[in-house]
Protein backbone atom coordinates (compact mmCIF):
# COMPACT_ATOMS: atom_id res chain seq x y z
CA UNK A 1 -49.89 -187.80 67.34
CA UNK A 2 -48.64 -185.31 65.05
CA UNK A 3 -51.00 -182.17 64.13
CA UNK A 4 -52.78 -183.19 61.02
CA UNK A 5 -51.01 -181.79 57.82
CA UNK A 6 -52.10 -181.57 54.09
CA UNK A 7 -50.10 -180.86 51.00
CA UNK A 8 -51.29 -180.83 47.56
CA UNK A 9 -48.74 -183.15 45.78
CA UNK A 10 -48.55 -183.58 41.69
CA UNK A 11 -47.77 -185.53 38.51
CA UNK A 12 -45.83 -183.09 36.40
CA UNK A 13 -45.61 -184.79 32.67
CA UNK A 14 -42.11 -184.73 31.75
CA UNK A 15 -42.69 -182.48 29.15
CA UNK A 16 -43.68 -179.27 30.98
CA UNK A 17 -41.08 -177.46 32.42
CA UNK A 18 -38.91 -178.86 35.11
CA UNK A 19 -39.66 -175.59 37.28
CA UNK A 20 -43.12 -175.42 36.77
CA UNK A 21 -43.85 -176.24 40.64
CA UNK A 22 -41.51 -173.98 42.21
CA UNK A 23 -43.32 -171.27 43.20
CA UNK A 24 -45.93 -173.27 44.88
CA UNK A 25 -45.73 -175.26 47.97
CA UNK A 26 -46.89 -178.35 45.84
CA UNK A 27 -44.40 -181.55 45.49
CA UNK A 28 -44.26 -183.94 43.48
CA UNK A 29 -46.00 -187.51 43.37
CA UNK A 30 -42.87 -189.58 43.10
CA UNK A 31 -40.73 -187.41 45.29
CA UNK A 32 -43.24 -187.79 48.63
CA UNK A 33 -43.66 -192.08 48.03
CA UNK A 34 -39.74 -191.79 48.08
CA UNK A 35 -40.05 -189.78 51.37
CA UNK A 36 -42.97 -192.20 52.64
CA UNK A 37 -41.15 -195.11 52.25
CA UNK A 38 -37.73 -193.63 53.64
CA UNK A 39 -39.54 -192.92 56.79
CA UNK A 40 -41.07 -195.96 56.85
CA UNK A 41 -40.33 -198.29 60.22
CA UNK A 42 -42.42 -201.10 60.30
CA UNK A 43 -44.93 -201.18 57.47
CA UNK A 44 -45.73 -199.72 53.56
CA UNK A 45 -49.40 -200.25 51.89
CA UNK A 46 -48.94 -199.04 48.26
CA UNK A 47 -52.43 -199.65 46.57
CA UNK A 48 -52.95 -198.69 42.78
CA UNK A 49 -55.42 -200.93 40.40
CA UNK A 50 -52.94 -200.56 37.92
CA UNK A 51 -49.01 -201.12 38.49
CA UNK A 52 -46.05 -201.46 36.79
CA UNK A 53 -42.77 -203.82 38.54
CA UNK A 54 -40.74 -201.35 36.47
CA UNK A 55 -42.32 -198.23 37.90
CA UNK A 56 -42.06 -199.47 41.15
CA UNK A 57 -38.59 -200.65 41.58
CA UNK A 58 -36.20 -198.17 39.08
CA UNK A 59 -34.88 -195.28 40.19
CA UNK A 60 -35.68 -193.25 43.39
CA UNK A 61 -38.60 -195.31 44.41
CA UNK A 62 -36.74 -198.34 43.99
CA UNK A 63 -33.82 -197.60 46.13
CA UNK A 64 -36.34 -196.54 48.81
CA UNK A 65 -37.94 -200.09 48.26
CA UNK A 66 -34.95 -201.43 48.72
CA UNK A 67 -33.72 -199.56 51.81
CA UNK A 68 -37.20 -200.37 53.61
CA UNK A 69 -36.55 -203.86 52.96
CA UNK A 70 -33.34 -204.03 54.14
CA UNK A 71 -34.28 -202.31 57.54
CA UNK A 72 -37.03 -204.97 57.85
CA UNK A 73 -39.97 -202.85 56.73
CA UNK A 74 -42.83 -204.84 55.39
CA UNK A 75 -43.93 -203.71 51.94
CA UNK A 76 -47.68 -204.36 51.17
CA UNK A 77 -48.95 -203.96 47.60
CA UNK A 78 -52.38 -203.86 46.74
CA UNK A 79 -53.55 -204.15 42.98
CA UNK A 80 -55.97 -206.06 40.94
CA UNK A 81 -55.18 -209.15 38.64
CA UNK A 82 -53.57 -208.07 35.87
CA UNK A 83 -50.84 -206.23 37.19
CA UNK A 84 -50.21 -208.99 40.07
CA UNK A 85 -50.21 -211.38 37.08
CA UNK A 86 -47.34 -209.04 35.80
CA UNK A 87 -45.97 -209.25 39.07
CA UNK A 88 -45.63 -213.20 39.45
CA UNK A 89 -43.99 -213.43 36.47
CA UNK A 90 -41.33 -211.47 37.60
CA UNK A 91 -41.29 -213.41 40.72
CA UNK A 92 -39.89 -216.24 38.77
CA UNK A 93 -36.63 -214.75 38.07
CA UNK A 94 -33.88 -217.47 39.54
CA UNK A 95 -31.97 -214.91 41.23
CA UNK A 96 -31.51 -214.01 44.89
CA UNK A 97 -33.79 -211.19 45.61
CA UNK A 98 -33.18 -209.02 48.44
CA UNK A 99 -37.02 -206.95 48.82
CA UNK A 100 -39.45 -209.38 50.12
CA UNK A 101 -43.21 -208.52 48.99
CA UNK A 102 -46.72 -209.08 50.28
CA UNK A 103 -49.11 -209.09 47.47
CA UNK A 104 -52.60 -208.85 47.55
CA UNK A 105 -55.71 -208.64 45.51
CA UNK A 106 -59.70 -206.66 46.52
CA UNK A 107 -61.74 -209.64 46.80
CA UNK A 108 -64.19 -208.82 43.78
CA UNK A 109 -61.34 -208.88 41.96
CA UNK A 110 -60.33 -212.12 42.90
CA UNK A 111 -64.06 -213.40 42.47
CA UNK A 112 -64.35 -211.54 39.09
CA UNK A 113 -61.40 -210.15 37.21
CA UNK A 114 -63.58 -207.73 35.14
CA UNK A 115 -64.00 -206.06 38.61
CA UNK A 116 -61.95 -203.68 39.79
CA UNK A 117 -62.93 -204.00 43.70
CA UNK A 118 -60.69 -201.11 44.70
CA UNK A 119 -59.72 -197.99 42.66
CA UNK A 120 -58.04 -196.35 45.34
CA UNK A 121 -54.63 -195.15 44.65
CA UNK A 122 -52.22 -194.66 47.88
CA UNK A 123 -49.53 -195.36 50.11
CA UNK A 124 -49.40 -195.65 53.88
CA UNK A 125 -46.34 -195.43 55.82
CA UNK A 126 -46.74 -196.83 59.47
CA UNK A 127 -49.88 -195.00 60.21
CA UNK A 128 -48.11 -191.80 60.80
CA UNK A 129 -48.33 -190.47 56.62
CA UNK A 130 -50.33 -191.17 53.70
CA UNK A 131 -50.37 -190.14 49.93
CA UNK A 132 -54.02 -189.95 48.67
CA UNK A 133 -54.76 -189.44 44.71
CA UNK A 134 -54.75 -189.98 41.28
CA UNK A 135 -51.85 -191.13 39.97
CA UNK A 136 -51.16 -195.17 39.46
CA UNK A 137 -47.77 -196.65 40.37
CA UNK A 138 -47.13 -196.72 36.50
CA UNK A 139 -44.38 -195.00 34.26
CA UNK A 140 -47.34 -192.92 33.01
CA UNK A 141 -48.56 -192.00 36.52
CA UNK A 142 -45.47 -191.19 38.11
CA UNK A 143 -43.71 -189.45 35.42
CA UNK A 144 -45.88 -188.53 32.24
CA UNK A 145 -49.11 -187.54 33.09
CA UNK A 146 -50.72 -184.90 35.35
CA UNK A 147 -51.83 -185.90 38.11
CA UNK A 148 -53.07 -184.77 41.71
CA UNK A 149 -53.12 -186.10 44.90
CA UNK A 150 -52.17 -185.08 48.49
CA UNK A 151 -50.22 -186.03 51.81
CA UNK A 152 -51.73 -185.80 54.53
CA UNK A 153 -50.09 -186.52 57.90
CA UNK A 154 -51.51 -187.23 61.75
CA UNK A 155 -54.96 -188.32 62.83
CA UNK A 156 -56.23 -188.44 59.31
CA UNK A 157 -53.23 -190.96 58.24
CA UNK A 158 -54.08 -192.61 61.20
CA UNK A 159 -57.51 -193.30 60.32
CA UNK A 160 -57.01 -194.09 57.12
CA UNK A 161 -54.44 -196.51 58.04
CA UNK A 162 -57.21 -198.22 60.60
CA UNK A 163 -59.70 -198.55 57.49
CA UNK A 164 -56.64 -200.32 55.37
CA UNK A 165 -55.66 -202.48 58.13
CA UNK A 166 -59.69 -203.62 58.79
CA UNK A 167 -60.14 -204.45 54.99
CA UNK A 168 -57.22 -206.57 55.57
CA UNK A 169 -58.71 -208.14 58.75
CA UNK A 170 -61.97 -208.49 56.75
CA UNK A 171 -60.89 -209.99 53.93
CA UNK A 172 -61.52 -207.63 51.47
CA UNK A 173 -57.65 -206.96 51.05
CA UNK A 174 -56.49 -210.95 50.00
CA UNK A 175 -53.11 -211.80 50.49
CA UNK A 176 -52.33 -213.74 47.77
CA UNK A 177 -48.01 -214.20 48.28
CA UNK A 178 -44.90 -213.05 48.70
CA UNK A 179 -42.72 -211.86 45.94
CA UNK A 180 -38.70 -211.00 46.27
CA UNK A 181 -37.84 -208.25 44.19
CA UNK A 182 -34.37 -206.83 42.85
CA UNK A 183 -34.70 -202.58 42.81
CA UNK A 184 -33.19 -201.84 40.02
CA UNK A 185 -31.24 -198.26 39.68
């Protein structure tokens, strides 16, 4: 295991200026889920109560999506009802889609759509790395307002990763399908 390793990552809204971060050590939100999901080998959790298919497969993150998919990575998404509603309809496109998708749903949620069940907002890459914090995997969270969160690497990844993983084993985390999705540049 890797010695545990914290980094303050942000949100910078678009219009700030485009150096505002450099002379910190912080990065940015979208730029460490790219570098998450690059690294990826086996398994991606990305968890956010509020997602956008857009946000999640343009651009950067996107191509990343794409390239775990292709190396056989599964990619686990976590949200509530709404946005997996958004979600299936996309899933209905006729076209061959090359990212294959496990979506699931907190189990309150499922029970009682008015419930949230989860509001945590992260992303988990094998157990090794995790983003924690604020920011939803929405246009808005990603790219126009500010936002904090960190990456944290080693045992505490690790441990986070074994608290996903039982919620799935529990059933709080409900599969509900599989989705193919086209990243789009």
């Amino acid at each position: 295991m890797t010695e545990p390793r914290v980094e303050v990552v942000v949100t910078v809204p678009e219009e700030l200026p485009r150096d505002l971060l450099v002379p910190t050590a912080m990065r940015t939100t979208l730029g460490v889920l790219v570098e998450l999901i690059a690294e990826s080998r086996n398994r991606v959790i990305l968890a956010s109560p509020f997602l956008q298919l857009a946000s999640i497969c343009r651009g950067p993150l996107g191509l990343a999506l794409g390239s775990a998919g292709a190396r056989g990575v599964l990619i686990d998404v976590v949200s509530m009802s709404g946005s997996i509603t958004e979600l299936d309809t996309a899933a209905l496109s006729p076209q061959r889609l090359p990212m294959t998708v496990r979506v699931s749903q907190p189990r309150p949620n499922l029970v009682n759509s008015e419930v949230m069940g989860s509001h945590a907002k992260f992303c988990l890459a094998d157990g090794i790395a995790a983003y924690i914090g604020s920011a939803n995997f929405t246009e808005n969270g990603l790219t126009k307002h500010f936002e904090l969160g960190t990456l944290v690497r080693g045992q505490p990844a690790s441990d986070l990763w074994s608290v996903v993983n039982r919620l799935f084993e529990e059933g709080f985390f409900v599969p509900r399908g599989w989705l193919g999705i086209v990243p789009q540049e």
